[in-house]
Protein backbone atom coordinates (compact mmCIF):
# COMPACT_ATOMS: atom_id res chain seq x y z
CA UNK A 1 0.00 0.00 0.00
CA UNK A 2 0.99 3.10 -1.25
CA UNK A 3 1.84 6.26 1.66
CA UNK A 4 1.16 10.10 0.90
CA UNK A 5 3.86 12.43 1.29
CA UNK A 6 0.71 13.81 3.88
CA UNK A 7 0.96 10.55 6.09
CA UNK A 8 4.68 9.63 5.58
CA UNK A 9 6.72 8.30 8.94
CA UNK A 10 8.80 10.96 8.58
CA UNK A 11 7.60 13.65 10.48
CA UNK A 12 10.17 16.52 8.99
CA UNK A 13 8.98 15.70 5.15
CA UNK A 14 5.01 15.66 6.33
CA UNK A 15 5.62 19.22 8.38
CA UNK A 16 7.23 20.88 5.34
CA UNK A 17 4.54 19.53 2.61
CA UNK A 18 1.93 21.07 5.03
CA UNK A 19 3.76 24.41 5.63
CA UNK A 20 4.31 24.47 1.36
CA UNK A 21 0.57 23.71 1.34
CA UNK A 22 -0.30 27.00 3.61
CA UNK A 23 1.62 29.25 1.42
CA UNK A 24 0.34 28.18 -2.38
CA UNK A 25 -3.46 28.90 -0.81
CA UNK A 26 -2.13 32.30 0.28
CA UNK A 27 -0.58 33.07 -2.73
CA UNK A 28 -3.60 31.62 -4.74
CA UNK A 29 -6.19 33.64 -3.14
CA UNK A 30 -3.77 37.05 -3.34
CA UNK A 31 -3.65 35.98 -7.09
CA UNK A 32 -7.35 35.88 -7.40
CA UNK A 33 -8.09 39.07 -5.63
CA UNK A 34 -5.29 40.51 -8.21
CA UNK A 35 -7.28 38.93 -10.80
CA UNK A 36 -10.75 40.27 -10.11
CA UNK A 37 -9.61 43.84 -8.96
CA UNK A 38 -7.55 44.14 -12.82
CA UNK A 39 -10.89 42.33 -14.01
CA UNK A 40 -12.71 45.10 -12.68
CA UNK A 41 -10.82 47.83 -14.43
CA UNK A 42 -10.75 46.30 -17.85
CA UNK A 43 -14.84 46.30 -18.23
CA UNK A 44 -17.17 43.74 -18.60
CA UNK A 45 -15.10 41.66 -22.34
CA UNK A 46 -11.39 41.63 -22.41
CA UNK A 47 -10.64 40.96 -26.24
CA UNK A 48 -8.92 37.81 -27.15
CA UNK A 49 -6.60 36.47 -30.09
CA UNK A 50 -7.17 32.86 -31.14
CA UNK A 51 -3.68 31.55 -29.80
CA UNK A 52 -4.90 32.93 -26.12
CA UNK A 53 -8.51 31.28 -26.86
CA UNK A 54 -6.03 27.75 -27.53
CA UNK A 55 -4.11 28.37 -24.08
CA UNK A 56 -7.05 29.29 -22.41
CA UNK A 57 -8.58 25.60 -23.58
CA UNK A 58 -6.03 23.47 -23.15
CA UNK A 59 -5.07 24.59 -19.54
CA UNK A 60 -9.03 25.11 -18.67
CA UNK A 61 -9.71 21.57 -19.46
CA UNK A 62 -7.20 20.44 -16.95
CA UNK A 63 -9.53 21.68 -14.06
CA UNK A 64 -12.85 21.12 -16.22
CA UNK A 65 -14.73 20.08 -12.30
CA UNK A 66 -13.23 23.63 -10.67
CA UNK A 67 -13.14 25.55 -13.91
CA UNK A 68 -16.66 27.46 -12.66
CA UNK A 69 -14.90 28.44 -9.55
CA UNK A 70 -11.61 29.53 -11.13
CA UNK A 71 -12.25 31.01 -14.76
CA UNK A 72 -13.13 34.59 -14.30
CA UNK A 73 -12.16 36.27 -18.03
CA UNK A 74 -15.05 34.22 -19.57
CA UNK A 75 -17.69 32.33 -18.83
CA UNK A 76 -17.03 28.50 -18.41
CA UNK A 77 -19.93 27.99 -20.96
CA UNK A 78 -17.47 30.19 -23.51
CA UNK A 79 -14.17 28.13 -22.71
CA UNK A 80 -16.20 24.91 -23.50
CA UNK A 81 -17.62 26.57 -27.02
CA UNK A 82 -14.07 27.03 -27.85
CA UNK A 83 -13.02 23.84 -26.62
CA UNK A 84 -15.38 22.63 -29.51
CA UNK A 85 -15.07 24.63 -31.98
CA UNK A 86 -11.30 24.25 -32.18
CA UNK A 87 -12.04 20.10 -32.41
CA UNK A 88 -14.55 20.96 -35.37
CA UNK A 89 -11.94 22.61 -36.74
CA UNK A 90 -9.36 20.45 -36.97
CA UNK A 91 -11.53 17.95 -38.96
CA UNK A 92 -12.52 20.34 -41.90
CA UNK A 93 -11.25 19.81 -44.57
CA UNK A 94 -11.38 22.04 -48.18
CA UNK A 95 -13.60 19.77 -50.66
CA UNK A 96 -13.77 22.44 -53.31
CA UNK A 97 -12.11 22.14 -56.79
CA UNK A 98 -8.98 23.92 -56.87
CA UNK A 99 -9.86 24.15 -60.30
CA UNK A 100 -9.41 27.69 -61.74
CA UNK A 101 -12.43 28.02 -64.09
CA UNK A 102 -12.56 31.11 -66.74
CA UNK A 103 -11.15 34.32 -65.95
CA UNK A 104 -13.49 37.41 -64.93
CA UNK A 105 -14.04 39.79 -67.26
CA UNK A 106 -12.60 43.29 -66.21
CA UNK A 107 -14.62 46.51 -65.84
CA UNK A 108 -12.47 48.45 -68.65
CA UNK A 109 -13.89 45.77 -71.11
CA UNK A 110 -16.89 46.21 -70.26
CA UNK A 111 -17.22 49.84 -70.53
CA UNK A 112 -15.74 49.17 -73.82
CA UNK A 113 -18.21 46.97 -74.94
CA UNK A 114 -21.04 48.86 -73.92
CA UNK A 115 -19.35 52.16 -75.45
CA UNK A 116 -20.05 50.45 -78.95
CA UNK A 117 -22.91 49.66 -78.63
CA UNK A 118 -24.52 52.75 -77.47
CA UNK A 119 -22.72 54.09 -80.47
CA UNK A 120 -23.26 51.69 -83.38
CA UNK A 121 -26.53 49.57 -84.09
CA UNK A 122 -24.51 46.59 -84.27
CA UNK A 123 -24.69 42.84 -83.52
CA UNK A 124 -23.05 40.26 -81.18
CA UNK A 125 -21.11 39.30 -83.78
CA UNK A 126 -20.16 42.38 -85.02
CA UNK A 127 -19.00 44.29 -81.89
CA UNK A 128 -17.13 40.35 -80.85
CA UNK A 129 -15.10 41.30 -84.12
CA UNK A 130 -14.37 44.73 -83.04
CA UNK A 131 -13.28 43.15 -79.69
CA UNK A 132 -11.10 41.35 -81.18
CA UNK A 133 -9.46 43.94 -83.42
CA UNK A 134 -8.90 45.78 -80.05
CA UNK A 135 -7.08 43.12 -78.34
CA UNK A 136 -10.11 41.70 -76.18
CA UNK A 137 -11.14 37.92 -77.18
CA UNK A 138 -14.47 38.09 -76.34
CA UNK A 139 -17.04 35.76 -78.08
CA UNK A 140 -20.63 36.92 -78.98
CA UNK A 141 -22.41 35.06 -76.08
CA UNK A 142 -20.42 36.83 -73.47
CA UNK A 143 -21.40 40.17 -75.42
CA UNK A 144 -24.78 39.27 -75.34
CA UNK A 145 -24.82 38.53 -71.52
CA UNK A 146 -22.36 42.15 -70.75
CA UNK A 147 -25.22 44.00 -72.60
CA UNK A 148 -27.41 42.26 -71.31
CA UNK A 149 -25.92 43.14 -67.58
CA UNK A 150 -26.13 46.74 -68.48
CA UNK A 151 -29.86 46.88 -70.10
CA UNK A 152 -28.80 47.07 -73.87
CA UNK A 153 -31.54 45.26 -75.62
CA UNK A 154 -30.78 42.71 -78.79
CA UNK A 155 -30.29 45.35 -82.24
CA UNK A 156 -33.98 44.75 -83.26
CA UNK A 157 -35.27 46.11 -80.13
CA UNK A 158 -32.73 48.95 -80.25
CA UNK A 159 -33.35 52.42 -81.30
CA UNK A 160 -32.42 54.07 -84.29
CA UNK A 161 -29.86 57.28 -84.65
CA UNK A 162 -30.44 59.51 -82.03
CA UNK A 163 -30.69 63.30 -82.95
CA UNK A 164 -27.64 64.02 -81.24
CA UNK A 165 -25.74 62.15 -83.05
CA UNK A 166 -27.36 62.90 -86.66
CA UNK A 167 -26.78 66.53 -85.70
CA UNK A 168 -23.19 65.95 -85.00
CA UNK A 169 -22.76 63.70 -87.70
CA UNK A 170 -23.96 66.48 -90.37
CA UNK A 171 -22.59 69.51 -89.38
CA UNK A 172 -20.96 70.72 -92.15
CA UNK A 173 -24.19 70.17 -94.32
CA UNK A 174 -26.30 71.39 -92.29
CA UNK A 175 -28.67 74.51 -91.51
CA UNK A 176 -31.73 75.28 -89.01
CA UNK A 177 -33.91 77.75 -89.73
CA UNK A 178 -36.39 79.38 -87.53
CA UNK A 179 -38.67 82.43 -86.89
CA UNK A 180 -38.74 84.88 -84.23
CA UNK A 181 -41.09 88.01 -83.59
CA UNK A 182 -40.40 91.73 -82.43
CA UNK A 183 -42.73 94.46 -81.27
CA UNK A 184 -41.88 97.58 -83.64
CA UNK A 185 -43.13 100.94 -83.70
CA UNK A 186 -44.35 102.34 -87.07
CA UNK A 187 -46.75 104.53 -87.72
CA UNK A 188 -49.58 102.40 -87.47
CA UNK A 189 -48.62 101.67 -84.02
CA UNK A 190 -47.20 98.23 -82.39
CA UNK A 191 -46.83 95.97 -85.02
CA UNK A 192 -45.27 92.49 -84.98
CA UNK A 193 -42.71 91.47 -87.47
CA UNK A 194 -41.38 88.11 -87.97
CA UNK A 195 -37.85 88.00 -88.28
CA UNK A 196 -36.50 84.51 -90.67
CA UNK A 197 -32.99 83.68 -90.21
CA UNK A 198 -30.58 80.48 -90.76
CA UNK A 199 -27.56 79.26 -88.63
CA UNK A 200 -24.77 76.98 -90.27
CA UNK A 201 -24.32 74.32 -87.34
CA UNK A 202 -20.76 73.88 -88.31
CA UNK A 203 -19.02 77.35 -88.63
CA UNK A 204 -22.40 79.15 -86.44
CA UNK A 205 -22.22 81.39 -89.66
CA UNK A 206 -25.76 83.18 -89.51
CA UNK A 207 -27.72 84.52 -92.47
CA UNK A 208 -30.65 86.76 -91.86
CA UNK A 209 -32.97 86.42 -94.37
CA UNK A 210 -35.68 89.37 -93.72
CA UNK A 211 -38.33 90.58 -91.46
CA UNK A 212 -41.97 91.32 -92.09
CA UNK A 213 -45.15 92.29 -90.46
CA UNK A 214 -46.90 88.89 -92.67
CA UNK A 215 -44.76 86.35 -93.61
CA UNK A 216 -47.25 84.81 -96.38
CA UNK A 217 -46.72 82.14 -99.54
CA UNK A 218 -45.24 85.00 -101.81
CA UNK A 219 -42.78 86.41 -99.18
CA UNK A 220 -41.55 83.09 -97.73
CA UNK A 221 -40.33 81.57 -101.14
CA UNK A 222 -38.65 84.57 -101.92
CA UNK A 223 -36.27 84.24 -98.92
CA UNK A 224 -36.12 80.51 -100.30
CA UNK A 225 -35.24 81.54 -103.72
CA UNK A 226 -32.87 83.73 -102.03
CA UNK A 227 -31.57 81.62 -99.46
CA UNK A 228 -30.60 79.40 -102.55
CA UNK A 229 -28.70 82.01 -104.11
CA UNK A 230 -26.90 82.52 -101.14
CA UNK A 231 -25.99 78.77 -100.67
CA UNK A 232 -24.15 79.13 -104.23
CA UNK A 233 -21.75 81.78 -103.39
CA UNK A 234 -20.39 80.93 -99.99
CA UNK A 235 -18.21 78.08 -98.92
CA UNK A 236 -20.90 76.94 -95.98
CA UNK A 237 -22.62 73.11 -98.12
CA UNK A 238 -26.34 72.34 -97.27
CA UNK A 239 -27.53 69.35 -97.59
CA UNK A 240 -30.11 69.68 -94.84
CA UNK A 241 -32.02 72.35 -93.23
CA UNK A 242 -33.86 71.60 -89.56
CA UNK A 243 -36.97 73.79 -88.71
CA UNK A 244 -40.17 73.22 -86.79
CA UNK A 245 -43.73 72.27 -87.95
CA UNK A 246 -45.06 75.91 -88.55
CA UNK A 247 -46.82 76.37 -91.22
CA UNK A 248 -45.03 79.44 -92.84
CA UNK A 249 -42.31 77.10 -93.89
CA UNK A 250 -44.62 75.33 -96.29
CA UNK A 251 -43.93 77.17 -99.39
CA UNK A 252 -39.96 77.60 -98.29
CA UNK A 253 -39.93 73.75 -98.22
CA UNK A 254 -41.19 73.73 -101.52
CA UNK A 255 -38.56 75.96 -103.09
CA UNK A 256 -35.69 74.01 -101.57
CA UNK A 257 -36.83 70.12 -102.18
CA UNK A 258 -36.56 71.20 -105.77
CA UNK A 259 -32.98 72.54 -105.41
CA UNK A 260 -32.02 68.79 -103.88
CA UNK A 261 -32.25 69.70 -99.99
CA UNK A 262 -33.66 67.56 -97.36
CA UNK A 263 -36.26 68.71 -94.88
CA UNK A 264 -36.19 67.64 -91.51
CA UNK A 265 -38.60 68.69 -89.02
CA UNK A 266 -38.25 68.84 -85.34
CA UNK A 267 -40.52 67.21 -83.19
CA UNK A 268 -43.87 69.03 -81.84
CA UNK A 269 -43.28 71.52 -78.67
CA UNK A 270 -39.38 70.52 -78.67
CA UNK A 271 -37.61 73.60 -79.00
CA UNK A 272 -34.55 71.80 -77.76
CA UNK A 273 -34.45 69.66 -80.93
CA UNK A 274 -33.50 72.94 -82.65
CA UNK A 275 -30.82 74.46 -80.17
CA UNK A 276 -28.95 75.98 -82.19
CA UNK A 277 -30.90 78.83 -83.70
CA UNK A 278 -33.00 78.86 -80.11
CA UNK A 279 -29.53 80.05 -79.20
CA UNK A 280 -29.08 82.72 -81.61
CA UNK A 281 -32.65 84.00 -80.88
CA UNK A 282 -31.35 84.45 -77.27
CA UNK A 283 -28.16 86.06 -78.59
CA UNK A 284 -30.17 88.52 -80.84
CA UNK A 285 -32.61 88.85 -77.64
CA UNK A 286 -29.79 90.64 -75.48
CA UNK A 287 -29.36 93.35 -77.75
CA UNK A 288 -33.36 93.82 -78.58
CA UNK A 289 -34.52 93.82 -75.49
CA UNK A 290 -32.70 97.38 -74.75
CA UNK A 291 -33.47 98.51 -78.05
CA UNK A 292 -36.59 100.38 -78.73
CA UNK A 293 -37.18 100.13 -82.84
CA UNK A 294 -39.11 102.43 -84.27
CA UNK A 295 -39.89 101.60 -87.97
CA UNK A 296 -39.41 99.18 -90.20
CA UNK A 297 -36.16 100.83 -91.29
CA UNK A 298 -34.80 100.85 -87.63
CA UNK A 299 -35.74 97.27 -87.25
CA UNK A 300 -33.32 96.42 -90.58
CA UNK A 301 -30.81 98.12 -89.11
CA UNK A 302 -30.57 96.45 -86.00
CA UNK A 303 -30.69 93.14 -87.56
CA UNK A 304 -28.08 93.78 -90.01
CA UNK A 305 -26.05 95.12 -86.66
CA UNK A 306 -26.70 91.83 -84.92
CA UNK A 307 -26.02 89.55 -87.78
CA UNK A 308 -22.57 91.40 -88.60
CA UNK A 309 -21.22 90.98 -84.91
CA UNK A 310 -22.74 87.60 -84.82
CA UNK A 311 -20.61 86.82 -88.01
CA UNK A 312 -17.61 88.78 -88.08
CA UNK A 313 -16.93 90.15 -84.34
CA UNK A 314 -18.07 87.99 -81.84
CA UNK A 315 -15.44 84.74 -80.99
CA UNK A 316 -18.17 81.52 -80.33
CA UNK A 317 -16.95 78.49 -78.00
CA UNK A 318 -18.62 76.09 -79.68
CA UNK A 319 -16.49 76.41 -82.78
CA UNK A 320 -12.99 76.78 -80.27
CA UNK A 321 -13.57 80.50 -79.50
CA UNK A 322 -13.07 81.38 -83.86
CA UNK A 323 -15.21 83.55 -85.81
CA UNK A 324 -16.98 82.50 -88.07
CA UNK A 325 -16.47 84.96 -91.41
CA UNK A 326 -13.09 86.25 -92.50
CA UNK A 327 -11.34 87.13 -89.14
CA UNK A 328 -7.69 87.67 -89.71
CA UNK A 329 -5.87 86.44 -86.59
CA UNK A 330 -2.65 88.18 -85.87
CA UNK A 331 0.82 86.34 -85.99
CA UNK A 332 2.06 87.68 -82.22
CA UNK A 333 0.17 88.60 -79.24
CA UNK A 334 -0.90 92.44 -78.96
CA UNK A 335 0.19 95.04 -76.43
CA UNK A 336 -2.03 97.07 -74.51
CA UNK A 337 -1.39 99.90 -76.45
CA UNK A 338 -2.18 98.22 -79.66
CA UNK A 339 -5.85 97.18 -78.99
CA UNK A 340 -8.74 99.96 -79.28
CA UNK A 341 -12.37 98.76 -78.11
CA UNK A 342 -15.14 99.44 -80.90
CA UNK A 343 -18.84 99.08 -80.71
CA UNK A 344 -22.11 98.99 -82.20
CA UNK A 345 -26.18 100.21 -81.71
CA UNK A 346 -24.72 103.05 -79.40
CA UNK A 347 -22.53 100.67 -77.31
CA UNK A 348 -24.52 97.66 -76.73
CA UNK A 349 -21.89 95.47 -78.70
CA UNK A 350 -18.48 95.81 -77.58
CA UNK A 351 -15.53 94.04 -79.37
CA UNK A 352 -11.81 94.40 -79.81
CA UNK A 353 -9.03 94.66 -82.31
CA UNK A 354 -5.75 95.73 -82.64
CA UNK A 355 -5.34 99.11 -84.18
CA UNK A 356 -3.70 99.05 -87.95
CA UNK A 357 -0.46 100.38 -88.26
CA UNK A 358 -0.74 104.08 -89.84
């Protein structure tokens, strides 16, 4: 039979286990006051790291019966959570293919495939090809599903040109016309004139082509019959001419179909399809709006005053700040004392040039 070192003969070995004894509970209990006074400091979750979760386990489990009356950082519920999540652990194991399968296509192709095909009414097929000449091997089926991914419908189901881009497309062939009204002052009183003018989209060249207090079948293919003449002696092509659906233009459609121009027509109420001479109307609106014209005469005047600054004075940024008639730019930059400031209709349109050598 086997002796503890608690009941051995030897008195001297059993008095020194006991006094060994006294002191581990004294330091044990200072250790747990220590404990729950830091404890108290910290707040009510100390974080933790996994490797001090693994410590925590595998020296918990050693005292699994006294763990509820030792453990203070967590609860014992906590420990034993770990405990099993750690053994779940080490018996997972990755069953998914560490096959690669095909790559993802990037966002820059994308873009790039949707880019043409908001801008062409092309195919699969077609814009695959396109792809390809670009460096992108992409076949039709993943365009289809990429448009598809952004909203794009199939070609059939796709619109047509847009007016944008038919404006932009024909710029150099082609002119809007429009009308605008003015109160003048004649001797009959207020009367309203209607004022016809055309823009060139391309060089914003403007050609006012009368005013009059009835703009009827006679007058109106006159100014076509003019505005033809016009067309043959300056540089400015038209192949097209954009106005609204009013009615004056009837007979001025009728005069140029026969000289080989194309009509196209704006939609109803859509000033905005027209923005171009809606802009010039503004431009011309500035100056007549502190202008009082009295007569017919006046009224010329004025118009001939706006269309020449329009034309020949004013820079536009649409066109890259140029002018668009006959503007001689100089070779160096002027000095101060070189420019003089000129104007027009009493000062309401300033411009500058720099002064000819005497």
């Amino acid at each position: 039979m086997e002796t503890t070192i608690a009941n051995s003969p030897e008195p001297l070995v059993a008095r020194i286990h006991k006094l060994f004894r006294g002191e581990l509970a004294l330091e044990n209990d200072f250790l747990r006051l220590e404990i729950k006074i830091l404890r108290s400091k910290l707040g009510k979750r100390v974080p933790l790291n996994d490797q001090e979760r693994r410590m925590l386990v595998k020296y918990g489990l050693r005292i699994k019966d006294r763990l509820k009356d030792v453990i203070s950082i967590v609860k014992p519920e906590t420990l034993l959570a770990w405990h099993r999540r750690l053994k779940n652990k080490k018996w997972t194991f990755d069953n998914t293919s560490q096959k690669k399968g095909r790559p993802r296509i990037s966002a820059d192709t994308e873009s790039l495939v949707v880019k043409i095909a908001e801008e062409n009414i092309w195919g699969y097929h077609r814009i695959s090809g396109e792809m390809k000449k670009l460096g992108h091997k992409l076949c039709p089926t993943t365009v289809k599903n990429i448009l598809k991914k952004h909203g794009i419908p199939p070609v059939p189901l796709r619109k047509g040109m847009s007016w944008k881009k038919f404006i932009q497309s024909h710029m150099d062939v082609l002119w809007a016309g429009d009308f605008f009204t003015e109160e003048v002052w004649t001797m009959k009183g207020l009367v309203t004139y209607y004022v016809l003018f055309f823009i060139h989209l391309g060089s914003r060249r403007v050609h006012i082509a009368g005013c009059t207090p009835n703009p009827n079948y006679v007058w109106t293919s006159q100014q076509a019959r003019n505005f033809s003449m016009l067309l043959e002696e300056i540089p400015e092509r038209c192949r097209y001419i954009i106005h609204d659906r009013d009615n004056s233009f009837l007979p001025f459609d009728f005069v140029v179909k026969s000289e080989g121009i194309k009509i196209v027509k704006t939609a109803p109420q859509a000033p905005m399809c027209n923005a171009f001479a809606e802009r010039f109307v503004r431009e011309a609106r500035e100056t007549l709006n502190n202008i009082i014209p009295l007569g017919e005469n006046h009224f010329r005047h004025v118009l001939r005053c706006i269309e020449r600054h329009h034309n020949r004075e004013r820079p536009h940024q649409g066109i890259d700040n140029q002018i668009p008639i006959d503007f001689d730019y100089p070779d160096k930059p002027a000095l101060p004392e070189e420019v003089c400031c000129t104007s027009s209709l009493g000062g309401l349109n300033h411009y500058y040039i720099e002064k000819k050598a005497a």
